[in-house]
Protein backbone atom coordinates (compact mmCIF):
# COMPACT_ATOMS: atom_id res chain seq x y z
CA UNK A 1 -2.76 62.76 35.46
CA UNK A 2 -5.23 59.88 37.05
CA UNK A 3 -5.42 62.45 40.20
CA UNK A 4 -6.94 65.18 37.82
CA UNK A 5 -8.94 63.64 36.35
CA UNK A 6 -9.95 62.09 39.89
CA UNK A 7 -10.36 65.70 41.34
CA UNK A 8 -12.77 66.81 37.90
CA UNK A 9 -14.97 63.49 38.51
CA UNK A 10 -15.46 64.38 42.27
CA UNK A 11 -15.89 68.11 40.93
CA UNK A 12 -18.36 67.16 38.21
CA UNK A 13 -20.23 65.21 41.26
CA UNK A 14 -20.65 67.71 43.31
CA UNK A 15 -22.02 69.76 40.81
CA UNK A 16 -24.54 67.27 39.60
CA UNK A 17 -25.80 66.76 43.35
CA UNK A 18 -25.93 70.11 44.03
CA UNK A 19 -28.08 70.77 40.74
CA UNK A 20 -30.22 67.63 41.88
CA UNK A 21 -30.82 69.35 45.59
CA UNK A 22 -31.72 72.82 43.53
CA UNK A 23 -33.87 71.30 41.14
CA UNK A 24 -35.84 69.38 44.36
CA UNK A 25 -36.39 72.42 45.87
CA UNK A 26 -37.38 74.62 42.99
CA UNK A 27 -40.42 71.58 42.49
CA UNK A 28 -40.93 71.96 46.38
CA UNK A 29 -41.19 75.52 46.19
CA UNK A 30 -43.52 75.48 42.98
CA UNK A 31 -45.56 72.75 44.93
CA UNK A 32 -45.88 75.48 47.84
CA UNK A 33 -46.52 78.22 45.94
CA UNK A 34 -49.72 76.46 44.75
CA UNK A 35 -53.02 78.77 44.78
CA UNK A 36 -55.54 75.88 46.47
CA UNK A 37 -54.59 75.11 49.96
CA UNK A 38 -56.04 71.31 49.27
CA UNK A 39 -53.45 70.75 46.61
CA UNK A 40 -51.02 71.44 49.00
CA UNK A 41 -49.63 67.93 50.55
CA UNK A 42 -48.86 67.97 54.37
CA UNK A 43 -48.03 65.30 57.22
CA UNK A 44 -52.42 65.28 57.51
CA UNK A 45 -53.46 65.20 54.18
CA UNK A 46 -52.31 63.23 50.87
CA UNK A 47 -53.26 64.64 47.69
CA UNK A 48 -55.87 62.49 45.40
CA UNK A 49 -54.58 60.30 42.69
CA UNK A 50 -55.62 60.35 38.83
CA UNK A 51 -56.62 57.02 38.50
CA UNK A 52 -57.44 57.30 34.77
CA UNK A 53 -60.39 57.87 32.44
CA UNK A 54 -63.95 56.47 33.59
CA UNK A 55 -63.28 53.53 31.71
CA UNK A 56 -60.15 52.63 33.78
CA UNK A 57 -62.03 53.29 36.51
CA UNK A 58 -64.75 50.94 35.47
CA UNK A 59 -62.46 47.97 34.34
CA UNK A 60 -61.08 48.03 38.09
CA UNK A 61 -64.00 48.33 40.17
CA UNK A 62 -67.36 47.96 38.50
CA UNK A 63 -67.22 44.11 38.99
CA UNK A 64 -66.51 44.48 42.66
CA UNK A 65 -68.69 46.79 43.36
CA UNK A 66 -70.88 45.57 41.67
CA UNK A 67 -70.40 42.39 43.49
CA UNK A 68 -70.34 44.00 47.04
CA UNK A 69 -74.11 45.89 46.03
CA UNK A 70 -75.97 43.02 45.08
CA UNK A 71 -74.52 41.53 49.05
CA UNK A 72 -75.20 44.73 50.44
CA UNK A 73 -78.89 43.81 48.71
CA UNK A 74 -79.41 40.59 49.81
CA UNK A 75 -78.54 40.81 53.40
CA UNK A 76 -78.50 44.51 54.47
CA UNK A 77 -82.24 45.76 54.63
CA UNK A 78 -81.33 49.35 54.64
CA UNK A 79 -79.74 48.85 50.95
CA UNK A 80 -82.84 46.84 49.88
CA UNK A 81 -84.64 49.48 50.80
CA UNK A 82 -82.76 52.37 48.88
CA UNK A 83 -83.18 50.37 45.92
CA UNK A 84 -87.08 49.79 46.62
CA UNK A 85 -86.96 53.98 46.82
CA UNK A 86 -85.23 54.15 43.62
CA UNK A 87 -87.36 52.10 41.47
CA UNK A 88 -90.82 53.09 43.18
CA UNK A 89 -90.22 56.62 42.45
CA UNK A 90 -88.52 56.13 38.99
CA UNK A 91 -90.34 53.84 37.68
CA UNK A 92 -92.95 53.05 39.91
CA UNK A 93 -95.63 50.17 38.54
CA UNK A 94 -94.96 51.09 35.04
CA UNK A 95 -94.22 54.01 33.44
CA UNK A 96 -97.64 54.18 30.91
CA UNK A 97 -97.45 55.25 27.38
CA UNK A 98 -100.71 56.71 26.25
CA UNK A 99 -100.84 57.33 22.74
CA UNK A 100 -100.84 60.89 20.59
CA UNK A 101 -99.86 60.62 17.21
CA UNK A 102 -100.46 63.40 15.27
CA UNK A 103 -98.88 65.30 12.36
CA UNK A 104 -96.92 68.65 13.39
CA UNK A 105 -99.05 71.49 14.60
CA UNK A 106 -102.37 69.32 14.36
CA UNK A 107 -104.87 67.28 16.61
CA UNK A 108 -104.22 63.86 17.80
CA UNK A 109 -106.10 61.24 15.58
CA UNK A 110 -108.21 59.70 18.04
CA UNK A 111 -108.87 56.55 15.98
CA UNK A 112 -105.34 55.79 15.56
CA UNK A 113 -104.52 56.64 18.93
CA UNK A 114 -107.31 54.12 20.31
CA UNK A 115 -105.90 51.26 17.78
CA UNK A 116 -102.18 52.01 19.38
CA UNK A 117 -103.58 51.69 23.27
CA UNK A 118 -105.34 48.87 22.50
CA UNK A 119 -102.85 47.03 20.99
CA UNK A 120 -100.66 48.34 23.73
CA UNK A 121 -102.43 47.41 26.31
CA UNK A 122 -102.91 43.46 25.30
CA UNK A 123 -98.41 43.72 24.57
CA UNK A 124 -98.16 45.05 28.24
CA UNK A 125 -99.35 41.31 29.54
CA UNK A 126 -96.67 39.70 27.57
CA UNK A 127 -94.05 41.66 26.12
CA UNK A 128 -90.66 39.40 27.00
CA UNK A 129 -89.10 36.33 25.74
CA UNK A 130 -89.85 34.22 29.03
CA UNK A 131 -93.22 35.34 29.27
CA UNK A 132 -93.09 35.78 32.79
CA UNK A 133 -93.15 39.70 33.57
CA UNK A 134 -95.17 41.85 32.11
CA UNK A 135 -94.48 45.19 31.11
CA UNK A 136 -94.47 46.68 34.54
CA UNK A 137 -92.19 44.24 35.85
CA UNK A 138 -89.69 44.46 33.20
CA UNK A 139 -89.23 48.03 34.06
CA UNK A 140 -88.49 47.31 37.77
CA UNK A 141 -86.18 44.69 36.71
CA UNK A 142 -84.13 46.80 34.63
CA UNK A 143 -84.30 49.67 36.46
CA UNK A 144 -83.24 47.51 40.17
CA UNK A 145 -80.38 46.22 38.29
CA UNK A 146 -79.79 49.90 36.51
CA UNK A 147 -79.16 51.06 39.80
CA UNK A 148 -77.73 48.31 41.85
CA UNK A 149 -74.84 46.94 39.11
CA UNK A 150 -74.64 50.38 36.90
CA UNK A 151 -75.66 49.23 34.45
CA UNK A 152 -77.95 46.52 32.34
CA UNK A 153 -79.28 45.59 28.87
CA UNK A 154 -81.74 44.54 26.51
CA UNK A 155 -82.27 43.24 23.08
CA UNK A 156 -85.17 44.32 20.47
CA UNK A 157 -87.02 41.06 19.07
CA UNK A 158 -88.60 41.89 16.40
CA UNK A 159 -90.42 39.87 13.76
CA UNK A 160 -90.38 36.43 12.90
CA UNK A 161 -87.00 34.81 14.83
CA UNK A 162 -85.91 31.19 15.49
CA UNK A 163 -87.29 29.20 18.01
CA UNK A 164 -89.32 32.42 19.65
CA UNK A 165 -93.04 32.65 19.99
CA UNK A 166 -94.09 36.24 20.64
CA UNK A 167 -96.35 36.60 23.77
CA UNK A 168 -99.19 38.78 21.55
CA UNK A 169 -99.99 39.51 18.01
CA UNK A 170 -97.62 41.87 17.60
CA UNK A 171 -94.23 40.53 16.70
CA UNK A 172 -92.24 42.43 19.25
CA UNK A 173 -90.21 40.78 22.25
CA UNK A 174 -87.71 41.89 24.50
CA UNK A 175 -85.22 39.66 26.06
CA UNK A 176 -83.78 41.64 29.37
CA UNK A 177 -80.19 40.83 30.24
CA UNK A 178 -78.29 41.22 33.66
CA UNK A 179 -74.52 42.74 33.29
CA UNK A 180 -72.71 40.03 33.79
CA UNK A 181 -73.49 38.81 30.61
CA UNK A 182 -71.75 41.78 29.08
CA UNK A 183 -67.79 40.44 30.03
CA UNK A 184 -65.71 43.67 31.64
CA UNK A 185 -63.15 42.05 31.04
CA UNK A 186 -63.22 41.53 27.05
CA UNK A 187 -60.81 43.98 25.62
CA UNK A 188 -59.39 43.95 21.64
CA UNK A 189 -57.79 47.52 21.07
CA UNK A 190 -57.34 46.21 17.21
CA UNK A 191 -61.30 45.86 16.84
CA UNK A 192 -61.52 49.26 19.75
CA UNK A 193 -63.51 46.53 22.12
CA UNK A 194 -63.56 48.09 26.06
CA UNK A 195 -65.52 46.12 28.54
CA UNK A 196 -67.52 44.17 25.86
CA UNK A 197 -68.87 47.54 24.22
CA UNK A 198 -67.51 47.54 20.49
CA UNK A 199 -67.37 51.27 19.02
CA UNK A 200 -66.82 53.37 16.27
CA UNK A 201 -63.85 55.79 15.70
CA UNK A 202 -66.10 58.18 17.28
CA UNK A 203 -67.13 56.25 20.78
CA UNK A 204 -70.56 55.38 19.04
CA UNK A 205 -70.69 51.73 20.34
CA UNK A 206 -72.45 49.20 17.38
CA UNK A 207 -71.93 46.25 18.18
CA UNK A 208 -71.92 44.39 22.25
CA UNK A 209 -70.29 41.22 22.70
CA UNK A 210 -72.16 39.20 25.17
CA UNK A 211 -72.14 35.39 26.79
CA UNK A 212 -74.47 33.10 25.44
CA UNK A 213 -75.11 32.01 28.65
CA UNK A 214 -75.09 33.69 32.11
CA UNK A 215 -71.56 33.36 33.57
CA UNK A 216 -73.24 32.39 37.16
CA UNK A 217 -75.08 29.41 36.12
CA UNK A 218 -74.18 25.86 37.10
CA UNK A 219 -74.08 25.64 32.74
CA UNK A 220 -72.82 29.09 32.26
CA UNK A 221 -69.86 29.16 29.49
CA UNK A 222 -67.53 31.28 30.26
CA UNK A 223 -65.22 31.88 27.22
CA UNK A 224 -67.41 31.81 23.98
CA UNK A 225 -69.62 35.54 23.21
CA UNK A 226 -71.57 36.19 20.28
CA UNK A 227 -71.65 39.80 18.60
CA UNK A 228 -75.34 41.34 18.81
CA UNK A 229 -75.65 44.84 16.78
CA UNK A 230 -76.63 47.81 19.02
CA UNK A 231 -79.31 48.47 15.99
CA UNK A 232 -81.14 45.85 18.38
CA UNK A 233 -78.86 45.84 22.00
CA UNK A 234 -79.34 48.49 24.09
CA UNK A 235 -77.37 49.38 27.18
CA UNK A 236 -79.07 51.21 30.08
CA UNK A 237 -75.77 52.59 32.11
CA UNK A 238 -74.85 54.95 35.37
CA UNK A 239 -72.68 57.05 34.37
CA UNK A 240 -70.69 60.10 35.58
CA UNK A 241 -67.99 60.56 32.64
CA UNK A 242 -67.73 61.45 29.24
CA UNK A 243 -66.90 58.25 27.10
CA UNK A 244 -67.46 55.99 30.07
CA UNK A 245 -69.14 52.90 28.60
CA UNK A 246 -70.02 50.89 31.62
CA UNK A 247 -71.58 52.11 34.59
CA UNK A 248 -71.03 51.95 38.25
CA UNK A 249 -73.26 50.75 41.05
CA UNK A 250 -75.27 53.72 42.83
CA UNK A 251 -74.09 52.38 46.36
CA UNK A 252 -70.52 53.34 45.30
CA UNK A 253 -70.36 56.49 46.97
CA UNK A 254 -72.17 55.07 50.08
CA UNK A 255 -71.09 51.92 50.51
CA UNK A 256 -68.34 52.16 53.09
CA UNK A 257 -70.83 54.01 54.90
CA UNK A 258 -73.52 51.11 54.52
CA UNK A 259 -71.05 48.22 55.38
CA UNK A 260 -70.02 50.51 58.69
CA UNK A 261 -73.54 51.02 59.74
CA UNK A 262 -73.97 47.16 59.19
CA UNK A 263 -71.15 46.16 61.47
CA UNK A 264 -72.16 48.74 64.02
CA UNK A 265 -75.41 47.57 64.49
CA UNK A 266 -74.59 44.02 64.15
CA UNK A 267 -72.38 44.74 67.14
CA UNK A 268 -74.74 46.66 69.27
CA UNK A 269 -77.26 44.01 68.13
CA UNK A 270 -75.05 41.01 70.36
CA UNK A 271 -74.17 43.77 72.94
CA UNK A 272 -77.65 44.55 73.52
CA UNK A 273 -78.43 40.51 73.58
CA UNK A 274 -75.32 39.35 75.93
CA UNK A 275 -76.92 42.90 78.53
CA UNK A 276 -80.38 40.84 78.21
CA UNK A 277 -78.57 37.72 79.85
CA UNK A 278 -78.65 38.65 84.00
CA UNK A 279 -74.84 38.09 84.81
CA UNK A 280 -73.96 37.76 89.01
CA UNK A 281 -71.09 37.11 90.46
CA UNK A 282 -70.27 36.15 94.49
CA UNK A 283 -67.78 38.95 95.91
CA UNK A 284 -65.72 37.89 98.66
CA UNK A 285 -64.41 39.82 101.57
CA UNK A 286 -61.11 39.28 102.09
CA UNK A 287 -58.47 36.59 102.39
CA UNK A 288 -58.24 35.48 105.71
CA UNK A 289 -62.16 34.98 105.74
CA UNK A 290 -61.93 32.46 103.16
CA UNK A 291 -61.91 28.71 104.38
CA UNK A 292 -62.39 27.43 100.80
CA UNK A 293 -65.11 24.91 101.85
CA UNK A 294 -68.81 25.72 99.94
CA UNK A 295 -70.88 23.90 102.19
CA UNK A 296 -73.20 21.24 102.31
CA UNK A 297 -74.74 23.09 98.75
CA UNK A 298 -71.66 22.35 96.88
CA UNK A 299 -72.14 19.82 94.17
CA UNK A 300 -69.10 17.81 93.02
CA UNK A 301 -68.44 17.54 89.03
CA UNK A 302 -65.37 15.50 87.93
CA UNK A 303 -63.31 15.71 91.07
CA UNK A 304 -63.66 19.76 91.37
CA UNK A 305 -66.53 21.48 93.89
CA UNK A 306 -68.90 23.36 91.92
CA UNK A 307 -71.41 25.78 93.64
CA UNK A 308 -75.35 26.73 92.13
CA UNK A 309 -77.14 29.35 93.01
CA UNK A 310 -80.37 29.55 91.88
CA UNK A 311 -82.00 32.85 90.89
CA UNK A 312 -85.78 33.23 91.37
CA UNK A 313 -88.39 36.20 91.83
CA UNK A 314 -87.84 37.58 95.43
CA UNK A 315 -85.52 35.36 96.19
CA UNK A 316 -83.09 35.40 99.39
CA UNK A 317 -80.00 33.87 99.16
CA UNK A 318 -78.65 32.85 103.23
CA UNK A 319 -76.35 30.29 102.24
CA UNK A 320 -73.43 32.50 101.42
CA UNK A 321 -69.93 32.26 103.62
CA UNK A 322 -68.80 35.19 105.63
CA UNK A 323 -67.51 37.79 104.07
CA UNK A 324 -69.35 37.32 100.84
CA UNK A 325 -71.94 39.41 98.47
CA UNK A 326 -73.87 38.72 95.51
CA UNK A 327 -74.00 41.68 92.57
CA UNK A 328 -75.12 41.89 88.93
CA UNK A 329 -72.37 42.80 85.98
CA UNK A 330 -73.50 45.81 84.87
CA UNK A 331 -73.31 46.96 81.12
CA UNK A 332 -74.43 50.01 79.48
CA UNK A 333 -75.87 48.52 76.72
CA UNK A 334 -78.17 49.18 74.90
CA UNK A 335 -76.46 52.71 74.01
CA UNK A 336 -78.16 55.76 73.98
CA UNK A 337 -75.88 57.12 71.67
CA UNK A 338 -76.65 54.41 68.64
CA UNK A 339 -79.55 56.18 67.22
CA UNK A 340 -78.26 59.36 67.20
CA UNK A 341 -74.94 58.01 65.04
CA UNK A 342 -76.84 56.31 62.61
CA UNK A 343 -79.44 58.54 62.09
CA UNK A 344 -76.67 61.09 60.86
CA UNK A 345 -74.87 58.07 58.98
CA UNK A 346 -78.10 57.15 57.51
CA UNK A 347 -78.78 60.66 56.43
CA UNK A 348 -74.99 61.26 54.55
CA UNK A 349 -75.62 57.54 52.79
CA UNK A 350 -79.05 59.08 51.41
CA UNK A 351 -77.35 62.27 49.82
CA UNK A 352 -74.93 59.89 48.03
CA UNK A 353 -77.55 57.33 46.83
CA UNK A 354 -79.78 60.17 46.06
CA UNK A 355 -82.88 59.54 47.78
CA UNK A 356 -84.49 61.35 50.96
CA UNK A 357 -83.45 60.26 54.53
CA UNK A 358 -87.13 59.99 55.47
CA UNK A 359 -87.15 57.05 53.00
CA UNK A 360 -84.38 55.56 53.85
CA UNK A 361 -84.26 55.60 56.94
CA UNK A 362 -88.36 55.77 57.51
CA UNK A 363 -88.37 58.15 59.66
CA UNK A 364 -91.16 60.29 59.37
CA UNK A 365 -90.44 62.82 62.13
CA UNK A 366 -90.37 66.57 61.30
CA UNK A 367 -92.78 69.53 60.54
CA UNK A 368 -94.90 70.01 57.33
CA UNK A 369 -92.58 72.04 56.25
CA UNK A 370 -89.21 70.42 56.76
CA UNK A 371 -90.82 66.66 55.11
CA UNK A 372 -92.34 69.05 51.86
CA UNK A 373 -89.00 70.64 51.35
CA UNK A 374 -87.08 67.49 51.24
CA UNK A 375 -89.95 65.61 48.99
CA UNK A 376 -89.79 68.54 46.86
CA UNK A 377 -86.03 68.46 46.31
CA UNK A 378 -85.68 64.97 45.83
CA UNK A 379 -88.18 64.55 43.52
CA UNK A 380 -85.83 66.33 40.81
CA UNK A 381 -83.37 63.61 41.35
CA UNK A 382 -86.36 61.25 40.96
CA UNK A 383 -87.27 62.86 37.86
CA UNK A 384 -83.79 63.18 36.49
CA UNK A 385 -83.41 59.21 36.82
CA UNK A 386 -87.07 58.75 35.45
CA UNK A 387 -86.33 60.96 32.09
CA UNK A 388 -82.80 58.93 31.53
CA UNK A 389 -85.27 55.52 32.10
CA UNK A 390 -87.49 56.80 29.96
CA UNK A 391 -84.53 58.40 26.87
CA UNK A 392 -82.73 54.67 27.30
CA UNK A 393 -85.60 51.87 27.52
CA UNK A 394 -89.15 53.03 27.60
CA UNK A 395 -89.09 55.62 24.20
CA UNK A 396 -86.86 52.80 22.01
CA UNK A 397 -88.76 49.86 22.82
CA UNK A 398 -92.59 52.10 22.37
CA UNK A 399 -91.07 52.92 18.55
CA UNK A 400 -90.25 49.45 18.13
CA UNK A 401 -93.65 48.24 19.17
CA UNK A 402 -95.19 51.24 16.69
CA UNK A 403 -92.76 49.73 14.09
CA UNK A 404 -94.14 46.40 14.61
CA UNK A 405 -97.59 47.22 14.62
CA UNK A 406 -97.22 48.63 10.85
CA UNK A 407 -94.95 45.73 10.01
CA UNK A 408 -97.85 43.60 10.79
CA UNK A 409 -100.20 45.39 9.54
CA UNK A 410 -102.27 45.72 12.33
CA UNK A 411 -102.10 49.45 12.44
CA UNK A 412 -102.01 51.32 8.94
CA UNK A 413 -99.60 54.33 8.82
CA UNK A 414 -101.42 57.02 7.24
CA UNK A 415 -100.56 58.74 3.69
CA UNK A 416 -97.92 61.25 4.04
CA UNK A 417 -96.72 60.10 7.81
CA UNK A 418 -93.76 59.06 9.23
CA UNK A 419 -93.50 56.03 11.88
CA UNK A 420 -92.24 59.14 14.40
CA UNK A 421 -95.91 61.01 14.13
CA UNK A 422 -97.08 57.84 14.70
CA UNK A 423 -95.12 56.78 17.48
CA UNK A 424 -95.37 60.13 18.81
CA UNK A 425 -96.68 59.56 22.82
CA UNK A 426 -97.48 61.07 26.32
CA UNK A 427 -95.70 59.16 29.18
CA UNK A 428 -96.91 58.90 32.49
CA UNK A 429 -94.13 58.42 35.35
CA UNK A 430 -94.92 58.20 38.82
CA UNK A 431 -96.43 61.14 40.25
CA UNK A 432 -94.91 63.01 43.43
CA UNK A 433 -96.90 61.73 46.80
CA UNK A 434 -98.77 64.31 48.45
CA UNK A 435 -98.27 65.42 52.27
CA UNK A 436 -101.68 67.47 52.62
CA UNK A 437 -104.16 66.65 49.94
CA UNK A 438 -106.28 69.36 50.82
CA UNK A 439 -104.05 72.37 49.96
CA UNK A 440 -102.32 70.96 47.21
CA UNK A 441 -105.22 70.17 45.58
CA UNK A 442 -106.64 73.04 46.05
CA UNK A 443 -103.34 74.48 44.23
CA UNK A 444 -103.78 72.26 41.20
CA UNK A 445 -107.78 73.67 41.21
CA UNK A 446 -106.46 77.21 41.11
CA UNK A 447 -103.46 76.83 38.74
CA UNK A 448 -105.89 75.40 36.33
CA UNK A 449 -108.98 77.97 36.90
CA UNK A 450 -105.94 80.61 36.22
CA UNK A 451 -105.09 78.97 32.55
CA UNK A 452 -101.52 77.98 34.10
CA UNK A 453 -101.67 74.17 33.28
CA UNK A 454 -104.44 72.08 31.18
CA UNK A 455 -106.66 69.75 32.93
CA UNK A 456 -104.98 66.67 30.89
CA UNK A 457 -102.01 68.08 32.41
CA UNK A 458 -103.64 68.08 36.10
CA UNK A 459 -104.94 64.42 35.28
CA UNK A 460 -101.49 63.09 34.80
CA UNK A 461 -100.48 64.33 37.66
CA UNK A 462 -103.15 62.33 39.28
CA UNK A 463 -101.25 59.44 36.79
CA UNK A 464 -104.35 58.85 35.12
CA UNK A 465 -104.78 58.75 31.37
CA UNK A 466 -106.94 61.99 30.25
CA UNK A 467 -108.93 60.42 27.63
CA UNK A 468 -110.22 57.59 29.92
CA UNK A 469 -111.25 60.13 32.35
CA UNK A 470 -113.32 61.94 30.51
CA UNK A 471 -114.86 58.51 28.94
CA UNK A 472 -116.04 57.24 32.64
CA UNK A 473 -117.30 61.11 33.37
CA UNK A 474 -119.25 60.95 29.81
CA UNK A 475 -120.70 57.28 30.77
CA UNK A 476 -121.13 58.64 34.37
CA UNK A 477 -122.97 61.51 33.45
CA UNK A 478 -125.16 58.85 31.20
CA UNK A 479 -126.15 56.74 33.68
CA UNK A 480 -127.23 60.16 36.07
CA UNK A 481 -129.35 61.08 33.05
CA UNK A 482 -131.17 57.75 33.00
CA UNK A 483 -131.76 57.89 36.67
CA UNK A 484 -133.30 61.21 36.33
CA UNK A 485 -137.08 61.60 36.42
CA UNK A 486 -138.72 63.42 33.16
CA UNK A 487 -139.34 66.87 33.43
CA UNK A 488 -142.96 67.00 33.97
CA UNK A 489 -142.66 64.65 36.77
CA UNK A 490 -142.96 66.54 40.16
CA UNK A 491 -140.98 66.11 43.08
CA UNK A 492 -143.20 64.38 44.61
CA UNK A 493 -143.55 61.26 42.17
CA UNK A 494 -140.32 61.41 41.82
CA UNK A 495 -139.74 60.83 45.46
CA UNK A 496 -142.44 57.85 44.95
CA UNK A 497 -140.76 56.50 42.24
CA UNK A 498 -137.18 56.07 43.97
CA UNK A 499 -139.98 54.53 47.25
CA UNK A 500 -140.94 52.43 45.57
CA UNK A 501 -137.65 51.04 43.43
CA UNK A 502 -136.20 50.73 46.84
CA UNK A 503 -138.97 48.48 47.92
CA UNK A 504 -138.59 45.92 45.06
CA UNK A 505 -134.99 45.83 45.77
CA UNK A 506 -135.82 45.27 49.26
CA UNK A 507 -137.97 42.38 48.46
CA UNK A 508 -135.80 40.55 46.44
CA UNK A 509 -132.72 40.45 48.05
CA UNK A 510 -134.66 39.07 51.32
């Protein structure tokens, strides 16, 4: 009986293994059998791993790489530059607000829109809590640390608060805040908390939870977070995917690519240097010809002959034994080869970062042609980042200034508006450098003399403000007038008149 049941369990074995090899090779064969070749894993390529939704992502790497970015910053020039790229063409001095309200499908009241520039332009000196930036700064700030952490924030001040003195008249402050104050790391699933960012059951976030002090300060605290609405906290963030709530640094593409170029050139650097430093060295003929006794030259250091030879221009060395030569180390440094490498390493880092290789690198080298074409693509990338700047930070915080201007009654909203036709704005971002002025000016002229664009429209690409053009070519024309002789005068006294001006001049400046 036992040796039955022994032959069924060795039966019933074989059976399983056998279903175990079949099943493995029905999943090989349906791996295979797959349609993409790159899905396919082989000896020379491993297949890509799903390492989760963006927010997993974030809560494993943001904080290092946001970490390794703000090195790469401070001592890789090639990343500080990228970043100076970034924020000159996004952002610029200061993306300008000029003001337009106006009710839908009507003209722009001039008289409220001077009140609104006015009053914006005395804010734009002082608009922060520390009173140290103004306006123009505080966009480069947020926008270096946009781009080099992935994200950053800032809170809406508005009104009468604790402690605060607003920089101008109008009770509106922003206080700008770096990342890190945001915690990655502060996760409650019961409240639906991820990475500091509290949400609704939709992914709305309403709430941030954020230090009271910076984490990296001798006095930071880094346990105890205070809950700040997102009525007033804003979030400015890099993101690639849906739901992702924290960003990731702009360098994360590129930043093997940076850290190689770094330690490439570091080590041609002390190559190059140690090829600088003449190296000889005393060949000997052979064996038999050497006595082992230096001569009369030899100087003696701790017990042990030691032998100088001193190197000078054109000079002749005829103290050397028999058999003997003198010749340099060679090296083959500095290599020719080094420019070409990074110039192509250079050039893949830009496409990740997304700015041109010309700027990067600054290397200006190239035809007309080949530098317009790259300006000209890159500047949609440019303008991409400038309209998400301008959707996250600038719009919010000019509707809170509008908002604050009414509260304090230092702008009346008129009968039957809403603070959005008030509010309502032009804004100027940086405008796209030109290669040769000549023709594309001449291309503006003609698209406006053909009705394509306006010439407000041609002035802000100039990144002036329309109105105060036309004010200075108003006064301008003024002053011409009064410098004009009256009609009946002739040519002649005219001509006198101007003499005769520049004579008294004359006189009293000597």
């Amino acid at each position: 009986m036992s040796s039955a049941l022994t032959a069924k369990t060795r039966l019933a074995a074989a059976l399983s293994a056998d279903r175990a090899v079949a099943t493995a090779r029905a999943q090989l064969a349906h791996v295979l059998a797959r349609a993409h070749e790159v899905t396919r894993p082989s000896r020379n390529r491993k297949l890509a791993r799903d390492w989760g939704s963006g927010n997993a992502i974030a809560s494993m790497d943001a904080r290092q790489l946001r970490d390794q970015a703000r090195h790469l910053e401070r001592d890789l020039d090639l990343a500080d530059n990228a970043l100076n790229v970034l924020v000159q063409n996004t952002v610029g001095s200061g993306i300008d607000v000029l003001s337009a309200p106006r009710l839908p499908g009507q003209a722009i009241n001039r008289e409220l829109a001077l009140q609104l520039d006015e009053l914006w332009d005395e804010w734009w000196d002082a608009p922060e809590v520390t009173g140290t930036h103004d306006y123009g700064m505080c966009q480069q700030l947020l926008a270096r640390s946009w781009f080099r952490d992935g994200d950053s924030f800032y809170q809406d001040l508005i009104g009468p608060v604790q402690y605060l003195e607003h920089g101008t008249g109008v009770p509106y402050s922003i206080e700008m805040l770096e990342a890190d104050l945001v915690p990655l790391d502060f996760n409650d699933p019961a409240r639906n908390i991820s990475q500091g960012v509290e949400c609704n059951a939709w992914g709305k976030p309403i709430a941030y939870h954020v230090f009271k002090r910076h984490p990296g300060d001798p006095t930071g605290n880094r346990t105890e977070t205070k809950r700040v609405s997102a009525e007033f906290m804003h979030r400015i963030a890099l993101v690639k995917r849906l739901h992702q709530v924290r960003g990731l640094s702009v360098f994360a593409s590129a930043m093997s690519r940076f850290e190689d170029v770094k330690d490439y050139e570091e080590s041609e650097r002390i190559a190059a240097k140690v090829a600088a430093s003449m190296t000889f060295q005393i060949k000997k003929g052979s064996g038999e010809a050497y006595t082992g006794d230096l001569g009369g030259n030899a100087l003696i250091q701790h017990g042990v002959p030691v032998r100088e030879l001193r190197l000078a221009p054109g000079a002749i060395f005829d103290d050397l034994l028999p058999g003997e030569s003198i010749e340099s180390l060679g090296t083959d440094r500095p290599n020719p080869n080094a420019a070409t490498w990074r110039k192509e390493q250079l050039r893949a880092a830009a496409g990740g970062i997304g700015v041109s290789y010309s700027s990067l690198s600054l290397d200006y080298n190239g035809t007309y042609s080949a530098q317009r074409q790259e300006l000209v693509e890159k500047w949609g990338s440019y303008l991409m980042l400038a309209e998400r700047f301008i959707a996250l930070s600038v719009r919010p915080q000019r509707v809170r200034f509008v908002q604050a201007c009414v509260l304090a009654g230092r702008v009346k909203l008129p009968r039957g508006w809403t603070l959005r036709n008030l509010a309502a704005s032009t804004y100027v971002r940086p405008v796209m450098p030109w290669i040769d002025p000549l023709k594309e000016a001449y291309a503006r002229g003609e698209a406006e003399d053909r009705g394509w664009v306006s010439p407000q429209q041609n002035t802000l690409q100039y990144g002036n403000n329309p109105a105060e053009v036309l004010r200075q070519r108003e006064d301008w024309q003024e002053q011409n007038r009064d410098l004009m002789p009256p009609a009946s005068t002739t040519s002649a006294e005219a001509r006198a008149r101007v003499v005769a001006s520049l004579q008294h001049d004359l006189s009293r400046s000597e």
